[in-house]
Protein backbone atom coordinates (compact mmCIF):
# COMPACT_ATOMS: atom_id res chain seq x y z
CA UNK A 1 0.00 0.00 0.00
CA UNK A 2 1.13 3.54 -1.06
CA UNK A 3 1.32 6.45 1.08
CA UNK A 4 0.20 9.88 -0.19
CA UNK A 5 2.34 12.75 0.38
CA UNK A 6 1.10 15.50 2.47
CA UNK A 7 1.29 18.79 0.17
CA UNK A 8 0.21 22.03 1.90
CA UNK A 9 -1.34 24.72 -1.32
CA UNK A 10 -1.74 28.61 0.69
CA UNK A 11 -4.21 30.10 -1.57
CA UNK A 12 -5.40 33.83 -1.97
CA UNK A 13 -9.11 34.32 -0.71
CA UNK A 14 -10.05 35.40 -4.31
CA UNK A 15 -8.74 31.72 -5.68
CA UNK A 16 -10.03 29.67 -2.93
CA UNK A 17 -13.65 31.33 -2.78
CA UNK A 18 -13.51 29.95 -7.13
CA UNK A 19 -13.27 26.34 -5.35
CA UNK A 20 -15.67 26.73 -2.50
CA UNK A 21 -18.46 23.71 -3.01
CA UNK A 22 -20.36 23.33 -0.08
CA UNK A 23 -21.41 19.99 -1.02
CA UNK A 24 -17.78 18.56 -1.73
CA UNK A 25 -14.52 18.59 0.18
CA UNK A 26 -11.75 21.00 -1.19
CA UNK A 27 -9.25 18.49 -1.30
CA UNK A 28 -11.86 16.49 -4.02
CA UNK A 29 -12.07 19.48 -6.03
CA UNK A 30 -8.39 19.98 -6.47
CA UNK A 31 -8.12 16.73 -7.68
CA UNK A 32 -10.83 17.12 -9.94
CA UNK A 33 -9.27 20.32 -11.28
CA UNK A 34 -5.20 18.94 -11.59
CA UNK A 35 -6.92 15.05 -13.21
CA UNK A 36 -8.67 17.18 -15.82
CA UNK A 37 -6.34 19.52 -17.00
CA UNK A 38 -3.34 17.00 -17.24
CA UNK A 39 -6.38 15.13 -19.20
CA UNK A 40 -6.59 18.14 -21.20
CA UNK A 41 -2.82 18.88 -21.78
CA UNK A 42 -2.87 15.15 -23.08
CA UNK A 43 -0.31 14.23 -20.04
CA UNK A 44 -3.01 11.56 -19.17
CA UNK A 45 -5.31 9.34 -20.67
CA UNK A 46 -8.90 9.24 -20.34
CA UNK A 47 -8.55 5.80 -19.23
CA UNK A 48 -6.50 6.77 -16.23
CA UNK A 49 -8.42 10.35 -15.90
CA UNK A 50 -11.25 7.72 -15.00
CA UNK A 51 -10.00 5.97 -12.79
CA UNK A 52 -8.23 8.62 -10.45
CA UNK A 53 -11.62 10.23 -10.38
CA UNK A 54 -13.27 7.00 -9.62
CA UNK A 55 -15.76 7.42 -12.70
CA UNK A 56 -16.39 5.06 -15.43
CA UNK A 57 -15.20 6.37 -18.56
CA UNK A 58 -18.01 6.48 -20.43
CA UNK A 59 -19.16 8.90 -17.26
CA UNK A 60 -15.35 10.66 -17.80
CA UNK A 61 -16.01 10.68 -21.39
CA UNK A 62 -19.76 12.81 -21.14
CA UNK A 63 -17.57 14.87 -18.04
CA UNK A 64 -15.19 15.88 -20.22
CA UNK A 65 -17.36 16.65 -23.09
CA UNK A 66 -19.19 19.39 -21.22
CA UNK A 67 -16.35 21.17 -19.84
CA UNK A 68 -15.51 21.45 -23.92
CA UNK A 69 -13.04 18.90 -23.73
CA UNK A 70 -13.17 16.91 -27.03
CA UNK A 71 -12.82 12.92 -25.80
CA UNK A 72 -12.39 11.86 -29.39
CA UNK A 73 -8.35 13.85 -30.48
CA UNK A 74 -6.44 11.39 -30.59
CA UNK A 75 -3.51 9.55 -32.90
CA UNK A 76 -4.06 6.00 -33.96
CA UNK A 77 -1.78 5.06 -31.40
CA UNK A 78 -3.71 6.86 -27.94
CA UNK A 79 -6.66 5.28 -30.03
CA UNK A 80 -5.29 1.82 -29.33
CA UNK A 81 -4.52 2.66 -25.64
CA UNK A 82 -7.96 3.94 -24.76
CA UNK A 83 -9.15 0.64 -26.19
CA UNK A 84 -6.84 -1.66 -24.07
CA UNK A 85 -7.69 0.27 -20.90
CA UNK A 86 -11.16 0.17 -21.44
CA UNK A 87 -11.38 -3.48 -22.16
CA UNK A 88 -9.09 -4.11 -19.11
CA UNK A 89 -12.05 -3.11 -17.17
């Protein structure tokens, strides 16, 4: 078992009031917010954005959509990835 590092973030008011969600824990947002944009900048897959969010990635895939996050910009070869992680599930 893996132990998580403890990382302490000291944010303006102005920032932190943009994450405030009374119905989630801040520390579930952030992770939301760094798993989607390292989705975005292509330094993850969808596959793995997924499953560090705990969604299926059909779910991930309909997420990402509606932030305007194209699921489907891929090359051949992320194409065969996505395919291999999905089936793995």
């Amino acid at each position: 078992m893996s132990t998580m590092p403890n990382v302490e973030v000291r944010l303006d008011s102005e920032l932190a009031s943009l994450l405030n969600d009374p119905n989630r824990k801040l520390e579930d947002v952030l992770r939301e917010y760094i798993v989607v944009e390292a989705y975005r900048r292509r330094e993850i897959s969808g596959g793995r954005a997924s499953e560090l969010l705990g969604m299926r990635l059909s779910d991930f895939m309909a997420y990402a959509g509606r932030l305007g996050i194209p699921y489907i910009d891929m090359t051949e070869a992320e194409w065969h990835e996505e395919v291999k992680t999905a089936l793995e599930k």
